[in-house]
C-alpha atoms as a PDB file:
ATOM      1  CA  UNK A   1       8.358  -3.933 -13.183  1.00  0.00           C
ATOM      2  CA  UNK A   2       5.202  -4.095 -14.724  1.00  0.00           C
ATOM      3  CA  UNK A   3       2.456  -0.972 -13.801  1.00  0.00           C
ATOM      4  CA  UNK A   4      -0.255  -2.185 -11.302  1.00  0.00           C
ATOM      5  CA  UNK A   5      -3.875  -2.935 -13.759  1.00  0.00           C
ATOM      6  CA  UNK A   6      -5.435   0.461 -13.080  1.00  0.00           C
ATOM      7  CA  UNK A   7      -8.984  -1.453 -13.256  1.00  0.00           C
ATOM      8  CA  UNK A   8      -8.163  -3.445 -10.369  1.00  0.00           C
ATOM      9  CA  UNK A   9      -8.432  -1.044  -8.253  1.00  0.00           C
ATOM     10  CA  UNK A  10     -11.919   0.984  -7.406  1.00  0.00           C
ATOM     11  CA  UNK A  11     -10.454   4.285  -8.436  1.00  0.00           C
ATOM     12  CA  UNK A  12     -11.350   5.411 -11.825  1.00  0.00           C
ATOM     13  CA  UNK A  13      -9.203   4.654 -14.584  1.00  0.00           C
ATOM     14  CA  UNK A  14      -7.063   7.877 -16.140  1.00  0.00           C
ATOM     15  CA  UNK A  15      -8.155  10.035 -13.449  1.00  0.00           C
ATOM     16  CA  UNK A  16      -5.082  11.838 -12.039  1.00  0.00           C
ATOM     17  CA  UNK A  17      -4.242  11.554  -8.106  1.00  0.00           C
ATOM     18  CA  UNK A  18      -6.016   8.681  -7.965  1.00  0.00           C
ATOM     19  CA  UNK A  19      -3.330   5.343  -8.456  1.00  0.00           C
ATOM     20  CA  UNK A  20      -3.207   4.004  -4.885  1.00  0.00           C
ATOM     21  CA  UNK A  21       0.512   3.303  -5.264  1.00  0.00           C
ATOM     22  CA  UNK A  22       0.802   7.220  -5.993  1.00  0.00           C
ATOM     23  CA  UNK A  23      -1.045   7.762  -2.926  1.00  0.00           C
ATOM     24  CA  UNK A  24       0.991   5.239  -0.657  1.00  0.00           C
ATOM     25  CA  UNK A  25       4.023   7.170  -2.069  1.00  0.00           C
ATOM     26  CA  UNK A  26       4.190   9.730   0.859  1.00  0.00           C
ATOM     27  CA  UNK A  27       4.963   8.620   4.778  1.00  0.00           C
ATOM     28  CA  UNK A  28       2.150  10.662   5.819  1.00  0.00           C
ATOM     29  CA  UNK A  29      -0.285   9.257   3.652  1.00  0.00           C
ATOM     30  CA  UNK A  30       1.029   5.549   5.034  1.00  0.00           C
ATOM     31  CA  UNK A  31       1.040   6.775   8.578  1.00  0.00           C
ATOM     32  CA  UNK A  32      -2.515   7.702   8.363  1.00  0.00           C
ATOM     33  CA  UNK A  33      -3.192   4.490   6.688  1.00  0.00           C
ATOM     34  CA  UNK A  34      -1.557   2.787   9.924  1.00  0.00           C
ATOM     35  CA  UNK A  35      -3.573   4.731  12.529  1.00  0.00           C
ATOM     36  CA  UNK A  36      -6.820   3.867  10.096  1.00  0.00           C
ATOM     37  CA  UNK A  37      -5.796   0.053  10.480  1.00  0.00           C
ATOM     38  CA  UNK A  38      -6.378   0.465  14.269  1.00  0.00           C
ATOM     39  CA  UNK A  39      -9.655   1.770  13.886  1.00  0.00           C
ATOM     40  CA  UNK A  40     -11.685   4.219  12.132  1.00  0.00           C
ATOM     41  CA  UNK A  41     -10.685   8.032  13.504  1.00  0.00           C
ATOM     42  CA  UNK A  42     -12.048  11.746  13.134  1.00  0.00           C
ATOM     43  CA  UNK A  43      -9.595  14.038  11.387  1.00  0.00           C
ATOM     44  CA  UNK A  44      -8.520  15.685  14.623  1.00  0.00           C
ATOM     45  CA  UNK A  45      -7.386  12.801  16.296  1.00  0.00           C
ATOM     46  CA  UNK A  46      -5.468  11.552  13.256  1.00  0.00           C
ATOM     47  CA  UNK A  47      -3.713  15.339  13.091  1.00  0.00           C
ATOM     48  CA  UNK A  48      -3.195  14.904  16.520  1.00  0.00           C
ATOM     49  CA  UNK A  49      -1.381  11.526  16.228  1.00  0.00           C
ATOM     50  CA  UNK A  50       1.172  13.287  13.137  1.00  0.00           C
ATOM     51  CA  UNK A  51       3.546  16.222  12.999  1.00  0.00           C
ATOM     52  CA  UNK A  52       1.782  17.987  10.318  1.00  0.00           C
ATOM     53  CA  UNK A  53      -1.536  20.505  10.013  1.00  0.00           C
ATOM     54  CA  UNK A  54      -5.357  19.826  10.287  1.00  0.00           C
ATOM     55  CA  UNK A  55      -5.636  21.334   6.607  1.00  0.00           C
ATOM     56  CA  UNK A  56      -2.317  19.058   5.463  1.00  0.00           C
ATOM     57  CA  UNK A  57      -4.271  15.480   7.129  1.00  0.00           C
ATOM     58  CA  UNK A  58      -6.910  16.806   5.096  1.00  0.00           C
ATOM     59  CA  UNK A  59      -5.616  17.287   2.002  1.00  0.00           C
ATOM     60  CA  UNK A  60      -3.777  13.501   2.454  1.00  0.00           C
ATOM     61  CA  UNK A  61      -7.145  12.070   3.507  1.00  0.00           C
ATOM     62  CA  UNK A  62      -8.927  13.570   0.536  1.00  0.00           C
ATOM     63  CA  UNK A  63      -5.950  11.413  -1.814  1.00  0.00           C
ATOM     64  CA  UNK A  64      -6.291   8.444  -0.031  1.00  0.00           C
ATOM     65  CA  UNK A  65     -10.168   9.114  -0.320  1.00  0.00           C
ATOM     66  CA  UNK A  66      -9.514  10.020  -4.278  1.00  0.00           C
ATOM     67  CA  UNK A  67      -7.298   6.855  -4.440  1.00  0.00           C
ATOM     68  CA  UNK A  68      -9.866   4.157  -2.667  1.00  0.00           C
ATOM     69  CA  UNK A  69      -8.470   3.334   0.143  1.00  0.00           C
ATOM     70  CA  UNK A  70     -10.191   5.652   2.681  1.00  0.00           C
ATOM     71  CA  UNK A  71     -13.875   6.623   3.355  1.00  0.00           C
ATOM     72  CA  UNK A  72     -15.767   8.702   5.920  1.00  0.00           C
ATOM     73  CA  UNK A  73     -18.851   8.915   7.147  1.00  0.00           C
ATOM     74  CA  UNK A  74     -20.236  12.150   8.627  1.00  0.00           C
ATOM     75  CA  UNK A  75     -21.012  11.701  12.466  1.00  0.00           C
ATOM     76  CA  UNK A  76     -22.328  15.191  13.368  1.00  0.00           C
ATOM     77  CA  UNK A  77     -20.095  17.712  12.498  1.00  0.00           C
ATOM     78  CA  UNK A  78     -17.317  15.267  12.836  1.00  0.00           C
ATOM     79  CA  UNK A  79     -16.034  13.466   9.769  1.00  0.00           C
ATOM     80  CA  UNK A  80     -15.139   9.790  10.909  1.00  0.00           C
ATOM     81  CA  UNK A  81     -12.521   8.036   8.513  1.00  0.00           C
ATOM     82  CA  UNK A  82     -11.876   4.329   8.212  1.00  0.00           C
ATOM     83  CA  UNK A  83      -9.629   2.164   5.355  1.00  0.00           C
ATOM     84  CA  UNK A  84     -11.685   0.785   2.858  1.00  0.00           C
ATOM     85  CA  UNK A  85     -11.384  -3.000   2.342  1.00  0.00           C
ATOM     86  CA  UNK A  86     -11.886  -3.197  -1.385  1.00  0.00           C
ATOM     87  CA  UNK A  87      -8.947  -0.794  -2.409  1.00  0.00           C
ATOM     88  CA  UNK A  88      -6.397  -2.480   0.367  1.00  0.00           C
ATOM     89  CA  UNK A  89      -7.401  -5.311  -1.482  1.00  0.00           C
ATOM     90  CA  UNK A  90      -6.868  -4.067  -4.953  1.00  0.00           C
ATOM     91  CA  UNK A  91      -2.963  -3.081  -3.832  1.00  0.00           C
ATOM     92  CA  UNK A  92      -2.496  -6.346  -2.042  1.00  0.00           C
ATOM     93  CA  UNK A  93      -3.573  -8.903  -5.016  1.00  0.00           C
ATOM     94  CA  UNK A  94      -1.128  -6.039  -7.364  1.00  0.00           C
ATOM     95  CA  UNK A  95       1.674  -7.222  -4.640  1.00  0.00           C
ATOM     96  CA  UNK A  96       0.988 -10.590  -4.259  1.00  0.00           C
ATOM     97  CA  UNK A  97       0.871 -11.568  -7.750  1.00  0.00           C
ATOM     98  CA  UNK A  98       4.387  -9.308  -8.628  1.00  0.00           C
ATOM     99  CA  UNK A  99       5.652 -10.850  -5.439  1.00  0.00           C
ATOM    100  CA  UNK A 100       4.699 -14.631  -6.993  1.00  0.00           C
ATOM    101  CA  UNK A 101       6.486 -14.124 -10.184  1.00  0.00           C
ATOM    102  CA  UNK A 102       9.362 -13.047  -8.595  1.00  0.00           C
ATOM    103  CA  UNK A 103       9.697 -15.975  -6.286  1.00  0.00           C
ATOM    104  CA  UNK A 104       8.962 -18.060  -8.755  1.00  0.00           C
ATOM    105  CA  UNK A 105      11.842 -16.754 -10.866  1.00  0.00           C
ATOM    106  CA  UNK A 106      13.956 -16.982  -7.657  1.00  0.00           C
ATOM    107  CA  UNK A 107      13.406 -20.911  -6.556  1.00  0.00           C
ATOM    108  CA  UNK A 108      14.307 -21.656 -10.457  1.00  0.00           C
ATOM    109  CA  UNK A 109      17.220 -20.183 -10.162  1.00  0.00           C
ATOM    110  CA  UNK A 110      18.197 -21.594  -6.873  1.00  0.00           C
ATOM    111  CA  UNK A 111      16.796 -25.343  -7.688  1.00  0.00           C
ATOM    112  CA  UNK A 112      19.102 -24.534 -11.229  1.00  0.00           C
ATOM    113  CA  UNK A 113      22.255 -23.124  -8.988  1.00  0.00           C
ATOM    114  CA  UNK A 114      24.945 -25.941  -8.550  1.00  0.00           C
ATOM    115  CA  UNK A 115      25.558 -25.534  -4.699  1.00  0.00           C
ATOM    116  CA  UNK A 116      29.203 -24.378  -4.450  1.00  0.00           C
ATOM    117  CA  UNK A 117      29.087 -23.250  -0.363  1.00  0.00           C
ATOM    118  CA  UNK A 118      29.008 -26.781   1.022  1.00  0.00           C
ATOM    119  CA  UNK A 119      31.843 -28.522  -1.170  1.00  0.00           C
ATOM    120  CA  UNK A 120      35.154 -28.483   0.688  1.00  0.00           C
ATOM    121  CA  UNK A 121      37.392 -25.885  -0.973  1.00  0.00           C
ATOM    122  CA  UNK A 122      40.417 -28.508  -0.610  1.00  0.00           C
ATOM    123  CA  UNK A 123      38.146 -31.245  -2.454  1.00  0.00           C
ATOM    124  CA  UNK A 124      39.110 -32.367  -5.973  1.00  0.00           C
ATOM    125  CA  UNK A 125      36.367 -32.242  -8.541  1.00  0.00           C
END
């Protein structure tokens, strides 16, 4: 499988912790994405919502942050988080155009494939 084009996405290039597919790597870092795609959230309530520490949503927040695909805005002394369009975007064009070579590949082969299911077994050639 090809490597997604590190300048499609808005992180910078060669900077480490920042790949988005490294950051969607852990189910914490996806779950927070989740509860981000219902609406933007403090920190509290997203440690709230998972089985892990404050610091820990923190620390996954900063790599999604690192990674483009989260932002915050400071609302008092709260920090309010929300899922940033532009690097959702990034990973879903990466997807969609791996996922459109591969089904092309797949109809060829299946418009190609002699269709041996339907024939009666019994049936001479």
């Amino acid at each position: 499988m090809t490597q997604p084009d590190r300048a499609a996405h808005p992180a910078s290039p060669g900077t480490p912790g920042t790949d988005p597919f490294d950051a969607l790597g852990d189910p914490h870092r996806r779950d927070i994405l989740r509860l981000l795609g219902e609406g933007d959230l403090p920190v509290r309530d997203i440690a709230a919502a998972l089985p892990i520490s404050r610091p820990a949503v923190s620390r996954h927040l900063r790599l999604l942050k690192d990674a483009g695909l989260v932002a915050e805005r400071a609302h008092g002394t709260s920090r309010i988080y929300h899922l940033r369009d532009e690097g959702l975007q990034a990973v879903q064009a990466y997807l969609t155009q791996v996922w459109g070579a591969a089904a092309a590949r797949f109809r060829l082969v299946a418009e190609n494939t002699k269709d041996t299911a339907t024939k009666d077994p019994g049936a001479q050639p």
